[in-house]
Protein backbone atom coordinates (compact mmCIF):
# COMPACT_ATOMS: atom_id res chain seq x y z
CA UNK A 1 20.05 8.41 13.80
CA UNK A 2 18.98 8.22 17.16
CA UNK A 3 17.28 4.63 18.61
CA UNK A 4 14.27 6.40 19.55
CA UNK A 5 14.13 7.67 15.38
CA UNK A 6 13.79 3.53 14.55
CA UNK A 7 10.63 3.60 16.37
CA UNK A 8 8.97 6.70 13.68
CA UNK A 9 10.40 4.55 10.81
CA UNK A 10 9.19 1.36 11.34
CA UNK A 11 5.77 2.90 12.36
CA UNK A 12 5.61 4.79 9.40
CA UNK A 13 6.53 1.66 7.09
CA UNK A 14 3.87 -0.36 9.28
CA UNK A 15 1.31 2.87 8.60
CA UNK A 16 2.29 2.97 5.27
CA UNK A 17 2.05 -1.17 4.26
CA UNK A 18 -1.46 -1.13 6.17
CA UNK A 19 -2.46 1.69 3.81
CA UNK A 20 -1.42 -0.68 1.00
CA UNK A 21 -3.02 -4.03 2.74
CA UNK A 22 -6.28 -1.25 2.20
CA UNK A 23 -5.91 -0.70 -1.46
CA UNK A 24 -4.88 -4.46 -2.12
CA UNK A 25 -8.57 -5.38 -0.34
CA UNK A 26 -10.68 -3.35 -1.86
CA UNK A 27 -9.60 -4.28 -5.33
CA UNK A 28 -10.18 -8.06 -4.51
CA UNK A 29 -13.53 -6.89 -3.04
CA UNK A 30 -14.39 -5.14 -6.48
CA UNK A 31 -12.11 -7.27 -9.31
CA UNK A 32 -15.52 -9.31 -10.37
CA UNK A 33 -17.53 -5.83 -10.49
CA UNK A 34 -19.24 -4.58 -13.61
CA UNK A 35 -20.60 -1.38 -15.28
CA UNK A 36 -22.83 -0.41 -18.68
CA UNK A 37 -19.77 2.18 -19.35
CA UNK A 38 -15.48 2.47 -19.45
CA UNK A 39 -15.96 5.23 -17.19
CA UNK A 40 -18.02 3.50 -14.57
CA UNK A 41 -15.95 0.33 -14.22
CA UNK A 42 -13.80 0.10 -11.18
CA UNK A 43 -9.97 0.65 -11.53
CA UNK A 44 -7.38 -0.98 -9.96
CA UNK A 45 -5.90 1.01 -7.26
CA UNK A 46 -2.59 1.65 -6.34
CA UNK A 47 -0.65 3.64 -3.10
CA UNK A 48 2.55 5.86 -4.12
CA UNK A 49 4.95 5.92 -1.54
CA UNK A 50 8.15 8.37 -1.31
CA UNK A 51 11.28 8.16 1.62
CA UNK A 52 11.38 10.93 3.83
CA UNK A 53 14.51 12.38 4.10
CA UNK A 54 16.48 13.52 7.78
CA UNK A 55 17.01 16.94 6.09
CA UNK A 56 13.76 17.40 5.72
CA UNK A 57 12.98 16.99 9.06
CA UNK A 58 15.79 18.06 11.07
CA UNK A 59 16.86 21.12 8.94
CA UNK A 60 19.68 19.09 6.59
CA UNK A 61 22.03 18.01 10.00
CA UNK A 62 21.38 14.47 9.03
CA UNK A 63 22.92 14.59 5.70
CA UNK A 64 19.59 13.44 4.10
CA UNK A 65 19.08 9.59 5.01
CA UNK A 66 15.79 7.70 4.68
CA UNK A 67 13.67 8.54 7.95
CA UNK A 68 10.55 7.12 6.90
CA UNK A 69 7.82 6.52 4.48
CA UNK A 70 5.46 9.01 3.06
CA UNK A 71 2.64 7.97 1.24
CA UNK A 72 2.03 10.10 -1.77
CA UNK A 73 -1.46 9.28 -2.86
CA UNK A 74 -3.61 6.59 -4.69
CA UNK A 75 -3.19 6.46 -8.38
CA UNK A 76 -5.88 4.25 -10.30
CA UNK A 77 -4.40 1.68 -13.27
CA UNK A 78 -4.75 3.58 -16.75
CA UNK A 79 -4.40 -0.83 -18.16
CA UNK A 80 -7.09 -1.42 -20.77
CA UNK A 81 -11.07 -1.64 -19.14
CA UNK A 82 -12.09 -5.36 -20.70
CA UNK A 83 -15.41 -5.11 -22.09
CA UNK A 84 -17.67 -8.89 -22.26
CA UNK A 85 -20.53 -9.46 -23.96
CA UNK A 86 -23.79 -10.20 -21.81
CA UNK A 87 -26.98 -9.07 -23.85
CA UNK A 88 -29.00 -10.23 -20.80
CA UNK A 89 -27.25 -8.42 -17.97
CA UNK A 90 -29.23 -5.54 -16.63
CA UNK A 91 -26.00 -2.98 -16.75
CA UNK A 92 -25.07 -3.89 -20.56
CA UNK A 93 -24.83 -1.17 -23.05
CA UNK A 94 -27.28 -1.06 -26.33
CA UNK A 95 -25.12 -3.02 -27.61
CA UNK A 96 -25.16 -5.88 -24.77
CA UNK A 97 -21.45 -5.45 -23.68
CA UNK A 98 -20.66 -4.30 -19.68
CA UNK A 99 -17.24 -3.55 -18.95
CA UNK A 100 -15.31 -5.15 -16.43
CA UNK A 101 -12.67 -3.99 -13.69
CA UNK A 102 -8.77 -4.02 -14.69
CA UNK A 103 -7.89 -6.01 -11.35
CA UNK A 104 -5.34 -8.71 -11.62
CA UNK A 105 -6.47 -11.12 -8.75
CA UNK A 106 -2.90 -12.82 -9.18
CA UNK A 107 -1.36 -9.81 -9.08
CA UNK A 108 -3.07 -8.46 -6.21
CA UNK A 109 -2.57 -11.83 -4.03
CA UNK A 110 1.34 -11.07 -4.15
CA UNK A 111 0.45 -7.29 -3.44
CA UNK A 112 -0.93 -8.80 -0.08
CA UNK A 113 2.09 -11.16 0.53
CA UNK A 114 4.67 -8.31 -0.08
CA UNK A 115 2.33 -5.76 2.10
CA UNK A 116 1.86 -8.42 5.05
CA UNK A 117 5.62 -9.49 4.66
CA UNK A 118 6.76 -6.16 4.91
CA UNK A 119 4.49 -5.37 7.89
CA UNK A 120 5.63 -7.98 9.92
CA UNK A 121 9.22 -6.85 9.12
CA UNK A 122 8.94 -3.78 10.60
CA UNK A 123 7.27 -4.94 13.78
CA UNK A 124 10.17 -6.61 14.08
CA UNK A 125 12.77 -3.99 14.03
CA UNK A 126 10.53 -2.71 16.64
CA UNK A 127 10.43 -5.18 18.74
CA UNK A 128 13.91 -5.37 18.59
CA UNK A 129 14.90 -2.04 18.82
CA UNK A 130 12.75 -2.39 22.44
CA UNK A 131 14.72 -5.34 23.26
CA UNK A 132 18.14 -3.47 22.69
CA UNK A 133 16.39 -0.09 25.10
CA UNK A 134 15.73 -2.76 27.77
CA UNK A 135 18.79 -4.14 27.81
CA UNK A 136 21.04 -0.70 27.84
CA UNK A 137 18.70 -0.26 30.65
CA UNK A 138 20.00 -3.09 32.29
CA UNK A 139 23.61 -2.53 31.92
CA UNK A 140 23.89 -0.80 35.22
CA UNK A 141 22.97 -3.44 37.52
């Protein structure tokens, strides 16, 4: 691995934990949401992230080590919609029951840690991979 490949992986694991600071925001921004059906109500969303391999990149020379992060996609919680009863809410069904979101506050709040933790990680490998260019740069004088 060369010193200019720690750059690409650390930017990809920054790309890749913003993606998930995303996600992690907008189901705090919709956890108290509401809809008259199951299918309407918002689901918790989650990014699915894979490593990305040397050999996929460099033809197989690099004897397939982690070179980055891919992300996958979005997948949406399949957990259990909670349904409350609220006769007098506009959105309730015939019967008086809206359905809530499947969002875990709790559980999103150490989504954000982990995400903002493991951003700040990778800026600094960066920052100290620069560090380590500048100073082979200054080996000569």
């Amino acid at each position: 691995m060369s010193l200019y490949s720690i750059f690409n992986v650390a930017g990809s694991g920054m790309a890749a934990q913003s993606l998930r600071l995303n996600t992690v925001a907008s189901n705090l921004a919709n956890a108290e949401s509401v809809s008259g059906t199951p299918e309407g109500a918002y689901r918790a969303r989650e990014p699915l992230f894979a490593a990305v391999h040397a050999q996929q990149q460099s033809g197989g020379k690099d004897g397939g080590a982690a070179q980055g992060v891919q992300v996958l996609g979005i997948t949406e919680s399949q957990a259990a919609i909670p349904q409350r009863y609220e006769p007098g809410n506009p959105l309730a069904n015939a019967d008086g029951y809206v359905y809530a979101s499947n969002v875990n506050p709790v559980d999103e709040l150490v989504n954000m840690i982990s995400a903002s933790r493991s951003y700040q990680n990778n800026v600094e490998v960066m920052n100290s991979a620069k560090q380590l260019m500048l100073k082979t740069l200054t080996l000569g004088q």
